[in-house]
Protein backbone atom coordinates (compact mmCIF):
# COMPACT_ATOMS: atom_id res chain seq x y z
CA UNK A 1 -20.69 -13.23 3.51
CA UNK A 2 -17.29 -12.58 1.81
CA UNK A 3 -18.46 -14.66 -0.86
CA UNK A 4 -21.48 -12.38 -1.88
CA UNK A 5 -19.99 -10.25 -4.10
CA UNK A 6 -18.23 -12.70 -6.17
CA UNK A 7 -21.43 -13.61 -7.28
CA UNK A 8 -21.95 -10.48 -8.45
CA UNK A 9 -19.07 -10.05 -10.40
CA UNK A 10 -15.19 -11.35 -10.69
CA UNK A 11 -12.96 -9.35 -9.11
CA UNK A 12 -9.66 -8.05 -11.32
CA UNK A 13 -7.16 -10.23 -11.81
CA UNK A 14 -4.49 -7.85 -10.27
CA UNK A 15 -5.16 -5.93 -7.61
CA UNK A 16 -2.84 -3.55 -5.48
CA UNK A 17 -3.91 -2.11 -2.16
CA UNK A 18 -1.90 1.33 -0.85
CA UNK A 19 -1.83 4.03 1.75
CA UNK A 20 0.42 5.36 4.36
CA UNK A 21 1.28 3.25 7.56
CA UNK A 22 -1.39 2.18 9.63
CA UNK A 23 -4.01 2.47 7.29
CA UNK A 24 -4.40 -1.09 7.20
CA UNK A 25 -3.33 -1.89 3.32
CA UNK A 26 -1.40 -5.60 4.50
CA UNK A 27 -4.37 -6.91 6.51
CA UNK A 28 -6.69 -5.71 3.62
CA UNK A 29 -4.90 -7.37 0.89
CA UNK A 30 -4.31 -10.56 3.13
CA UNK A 31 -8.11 -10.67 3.58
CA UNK A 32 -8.82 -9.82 -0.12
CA UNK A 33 -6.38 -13.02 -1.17
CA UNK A 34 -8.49 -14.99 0.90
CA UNK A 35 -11.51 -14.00 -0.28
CA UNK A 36 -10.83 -14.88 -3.69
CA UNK A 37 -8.42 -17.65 -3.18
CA UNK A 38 -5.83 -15.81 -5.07
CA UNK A 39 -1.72 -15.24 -3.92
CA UNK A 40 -0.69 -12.30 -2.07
CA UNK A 41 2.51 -10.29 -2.33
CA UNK A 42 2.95 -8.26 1.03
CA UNK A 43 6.07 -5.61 1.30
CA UNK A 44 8.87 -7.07 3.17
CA UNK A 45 8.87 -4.15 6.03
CA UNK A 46 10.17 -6.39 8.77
CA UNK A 47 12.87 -7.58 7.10
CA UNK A 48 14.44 -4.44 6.36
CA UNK A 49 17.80 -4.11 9.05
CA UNK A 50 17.77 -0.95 8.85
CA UNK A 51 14.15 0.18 9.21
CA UNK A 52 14.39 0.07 13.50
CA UNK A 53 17.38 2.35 13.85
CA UNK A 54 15.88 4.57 11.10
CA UNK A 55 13.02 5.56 13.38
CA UNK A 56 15.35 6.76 16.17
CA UNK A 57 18.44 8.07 13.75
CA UNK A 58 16.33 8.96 10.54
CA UNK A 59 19.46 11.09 9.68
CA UNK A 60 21.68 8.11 9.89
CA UNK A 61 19.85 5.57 8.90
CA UNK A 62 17.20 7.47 5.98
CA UNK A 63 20.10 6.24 2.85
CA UNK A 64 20.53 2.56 3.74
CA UNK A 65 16.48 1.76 4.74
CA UNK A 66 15.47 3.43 1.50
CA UNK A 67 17.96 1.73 -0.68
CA UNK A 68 17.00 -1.63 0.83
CA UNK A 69 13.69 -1.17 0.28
CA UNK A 70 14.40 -0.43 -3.44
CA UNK A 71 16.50 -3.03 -4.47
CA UNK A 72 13.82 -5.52 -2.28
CA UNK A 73 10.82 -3.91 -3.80
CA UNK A 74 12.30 -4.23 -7.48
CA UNK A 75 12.96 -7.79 -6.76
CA UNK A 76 9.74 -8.61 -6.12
CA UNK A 77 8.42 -6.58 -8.85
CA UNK A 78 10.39 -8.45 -11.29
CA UNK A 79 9.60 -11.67 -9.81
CA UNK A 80 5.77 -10.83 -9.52
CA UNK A 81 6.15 -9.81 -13.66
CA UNK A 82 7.58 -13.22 -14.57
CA UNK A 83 5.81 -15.56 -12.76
CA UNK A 84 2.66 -17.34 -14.48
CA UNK A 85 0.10 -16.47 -11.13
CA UNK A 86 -2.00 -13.51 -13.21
CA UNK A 87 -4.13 -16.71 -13.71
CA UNK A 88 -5.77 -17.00 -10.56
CA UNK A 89 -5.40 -13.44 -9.52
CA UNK A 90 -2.79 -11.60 -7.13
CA UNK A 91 -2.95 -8.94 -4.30
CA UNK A 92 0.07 -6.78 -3.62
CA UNK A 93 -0.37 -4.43 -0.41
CA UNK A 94 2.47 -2.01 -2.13
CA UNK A 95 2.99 -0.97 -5.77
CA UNK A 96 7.01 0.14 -6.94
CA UNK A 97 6.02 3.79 -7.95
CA UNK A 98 5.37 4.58 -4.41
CA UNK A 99 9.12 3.96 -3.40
CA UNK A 100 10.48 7.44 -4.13
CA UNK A 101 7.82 9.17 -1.92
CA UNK A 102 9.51 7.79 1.16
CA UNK A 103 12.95 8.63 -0.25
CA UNK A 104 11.96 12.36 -0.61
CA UNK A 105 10.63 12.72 2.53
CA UNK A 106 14.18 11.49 3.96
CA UNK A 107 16.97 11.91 2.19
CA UNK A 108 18.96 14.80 1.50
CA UNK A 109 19.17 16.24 -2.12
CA UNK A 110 22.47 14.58 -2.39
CA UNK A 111 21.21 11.39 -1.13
CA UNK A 112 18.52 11.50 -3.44
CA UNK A 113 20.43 11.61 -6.28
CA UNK A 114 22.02 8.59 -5.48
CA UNK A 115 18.71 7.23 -4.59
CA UNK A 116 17.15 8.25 -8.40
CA UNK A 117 20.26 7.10 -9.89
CA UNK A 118 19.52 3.63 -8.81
CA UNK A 119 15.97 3.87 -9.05
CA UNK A 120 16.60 4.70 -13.36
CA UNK A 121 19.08 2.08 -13.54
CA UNK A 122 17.30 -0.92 -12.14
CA UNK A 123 15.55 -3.11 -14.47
CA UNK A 124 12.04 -2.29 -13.88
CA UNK A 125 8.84 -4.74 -15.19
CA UNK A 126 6.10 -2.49 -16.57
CA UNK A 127 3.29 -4.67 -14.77
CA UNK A 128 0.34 -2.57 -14.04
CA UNK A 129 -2.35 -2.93 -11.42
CA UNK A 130 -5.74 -4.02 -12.41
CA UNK A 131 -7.36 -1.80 -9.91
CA UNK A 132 -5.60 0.37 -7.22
CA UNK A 133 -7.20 0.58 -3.76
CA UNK A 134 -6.00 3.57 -2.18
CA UNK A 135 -6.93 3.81 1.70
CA UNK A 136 -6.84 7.18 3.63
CA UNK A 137 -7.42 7.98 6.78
CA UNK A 138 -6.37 11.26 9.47
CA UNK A 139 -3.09 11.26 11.08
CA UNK A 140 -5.00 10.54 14.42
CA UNK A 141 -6.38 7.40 13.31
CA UNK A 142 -3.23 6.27 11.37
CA UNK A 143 -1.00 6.87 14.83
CA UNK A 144 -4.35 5.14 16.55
CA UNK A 145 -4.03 1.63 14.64
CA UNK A 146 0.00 1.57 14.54
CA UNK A 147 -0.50 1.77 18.47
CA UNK A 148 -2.86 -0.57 18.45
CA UNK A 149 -0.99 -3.56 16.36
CA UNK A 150 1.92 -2.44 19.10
CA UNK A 151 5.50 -2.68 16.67
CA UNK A 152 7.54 -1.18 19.56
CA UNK A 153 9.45 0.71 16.99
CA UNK A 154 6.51 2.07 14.83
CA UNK A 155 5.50 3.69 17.87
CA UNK A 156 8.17 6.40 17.62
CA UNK A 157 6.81 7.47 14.22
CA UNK A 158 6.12 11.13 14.75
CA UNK A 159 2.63 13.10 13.71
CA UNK A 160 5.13 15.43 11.91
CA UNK A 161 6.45 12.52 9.46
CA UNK A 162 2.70 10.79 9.35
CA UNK A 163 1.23 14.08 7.85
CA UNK A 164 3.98 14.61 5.66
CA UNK A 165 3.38 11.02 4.06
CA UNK A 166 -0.22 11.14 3.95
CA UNK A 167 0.05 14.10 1.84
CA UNK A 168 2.62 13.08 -0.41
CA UNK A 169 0.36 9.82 -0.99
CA UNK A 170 -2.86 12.60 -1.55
CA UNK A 171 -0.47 14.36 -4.35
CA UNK A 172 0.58 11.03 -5.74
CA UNK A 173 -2.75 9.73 -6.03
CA UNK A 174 -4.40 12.94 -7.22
CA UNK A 175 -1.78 12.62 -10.34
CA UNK A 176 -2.43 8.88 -10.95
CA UNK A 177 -4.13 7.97 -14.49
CA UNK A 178 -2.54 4.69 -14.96
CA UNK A 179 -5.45 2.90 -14.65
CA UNK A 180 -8.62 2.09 -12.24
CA UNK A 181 -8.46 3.93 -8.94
CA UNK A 182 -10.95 3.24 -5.83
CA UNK A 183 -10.10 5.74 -3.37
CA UNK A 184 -11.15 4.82 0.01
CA UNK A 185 -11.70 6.62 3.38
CA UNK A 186 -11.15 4.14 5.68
CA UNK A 187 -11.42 6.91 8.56
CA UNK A 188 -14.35 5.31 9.76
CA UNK A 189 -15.04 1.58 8.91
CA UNK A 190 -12.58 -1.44 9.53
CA UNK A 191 -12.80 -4.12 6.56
CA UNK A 192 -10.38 -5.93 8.11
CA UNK A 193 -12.50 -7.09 11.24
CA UNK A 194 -16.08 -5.79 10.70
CA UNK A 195 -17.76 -8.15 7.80
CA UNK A 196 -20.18 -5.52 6.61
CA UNK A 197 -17.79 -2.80 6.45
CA UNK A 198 -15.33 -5.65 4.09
CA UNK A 199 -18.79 -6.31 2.28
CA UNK A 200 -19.51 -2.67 1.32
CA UNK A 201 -15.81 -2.53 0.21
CA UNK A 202 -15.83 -5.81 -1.45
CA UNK A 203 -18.83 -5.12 -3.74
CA UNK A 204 -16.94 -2.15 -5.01
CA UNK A 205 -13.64 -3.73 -5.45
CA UNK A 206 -15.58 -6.22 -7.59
CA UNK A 207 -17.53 -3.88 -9.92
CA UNK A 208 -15.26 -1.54 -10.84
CA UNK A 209 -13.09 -1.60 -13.99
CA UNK A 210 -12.09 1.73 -15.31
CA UNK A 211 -11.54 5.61 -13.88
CA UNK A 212 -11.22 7.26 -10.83
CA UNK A 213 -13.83 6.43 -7.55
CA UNK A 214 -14.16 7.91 -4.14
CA UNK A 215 -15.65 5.61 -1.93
CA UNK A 216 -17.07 7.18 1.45
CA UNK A 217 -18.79 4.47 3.13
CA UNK A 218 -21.04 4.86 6.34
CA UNK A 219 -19.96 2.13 9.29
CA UNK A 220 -22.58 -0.61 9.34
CA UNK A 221 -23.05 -1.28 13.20
């Protein structure tokens, strides 16, 4: 089945799937890079020392999780611009403009400061997306699936801080014109698990090359 679409048409070379935590954007983008045997580039979340304590101290911990996730997230940026993969095609399950969203939500104004003073001043790689895949969903089904995949410490994120991210990803997106943009409510359907719902999804990711779509697909029992 996942192979349906391709025959349809190719699927963009570079293709970056977002949304706030637990909307399932990692175990998309795995999937996708399966799908059409390309490389995938997955944010480094576990890796982060900080990002534990941050969820129990956010007022402690809020400087040094954002900061590591900056300097990791430029890394890979930079490494993703230089390398010779655009060939066979890549998924990324985060893009590098969505790094200061977090940071406001966080930090204090001076923290942020420092934050935007090292965001500027890092050499940045102006690779853009082929197609954006933006996945939303309610707070009640975002806190649903991080309880679900069970990360003891994601469990602490409050409905408070979910809400708040989930709209700052709405405003983000709603200003985004830097190239295709398939915005998906995946409120209802699971592409990660349920092959019809991924082949609804699929055919769309597939077919679309230029401007803004809202996707709004029924579950296929």
């Amino acid at each position: 089945m996942e192979n349906l679409a391709l025959e349809i048409a190719q699927p963009p070379k570079f293709i970056v799937v977002e949304g706030p935590i637990g909307v399932g954007k990692s175990s998309l983008a795995k999937r996708l890079a399966k799908s059409f045997g390309c490389d995938v580039v997955k944010e480094k979340a576990d890796e982060n020392p900080f990002l534990e304590h941050f969820y129990t101290h956010t007022n402690q911990s809020a400087l040094p999780v954002q900061l590591h996730f900056l300097t990791e997230r430029v890394k890979q940026w930079n490494e993703l611009s230089q390398n010779d993969i655009f060939s066979s095609g890549v998924i990324s399950d985060f893009m590098l403009e969505k790094d200061p969203l977090f940071a406001k939500l966080t930090l204090t104004n001076e923290e942020y400061k420092l934050y935007d003073q090292m965001y500027q001043s890092l050499s940045v790689q102006a690779t853009r997306a082929d197609l954006i895949v933006y996945l939303q969903a309610p707070v009640e089904v975002l806190q649903a699936r991080i309880r679900k995949r069970g990360i003891a410490h994601e469990k602490k994120i409050s409905s408070e801080y979910l809400q708040k991210l989930s709209d700052a990803y709405t405003e983000f997106f709603h200003h985004y014109d830097c190239g295709p943009l398939l915005i998906v409510n995946a409120s209802d359907i699971n592409p990660v698990d349920n092959d019809a719902d991924y082949e609804q999804l699929l055919q769309h990711i597939c077919t679309t090359r230029s401007g803004r779509h809202f996707i709004n697909p029924l579950p296929i029992l």
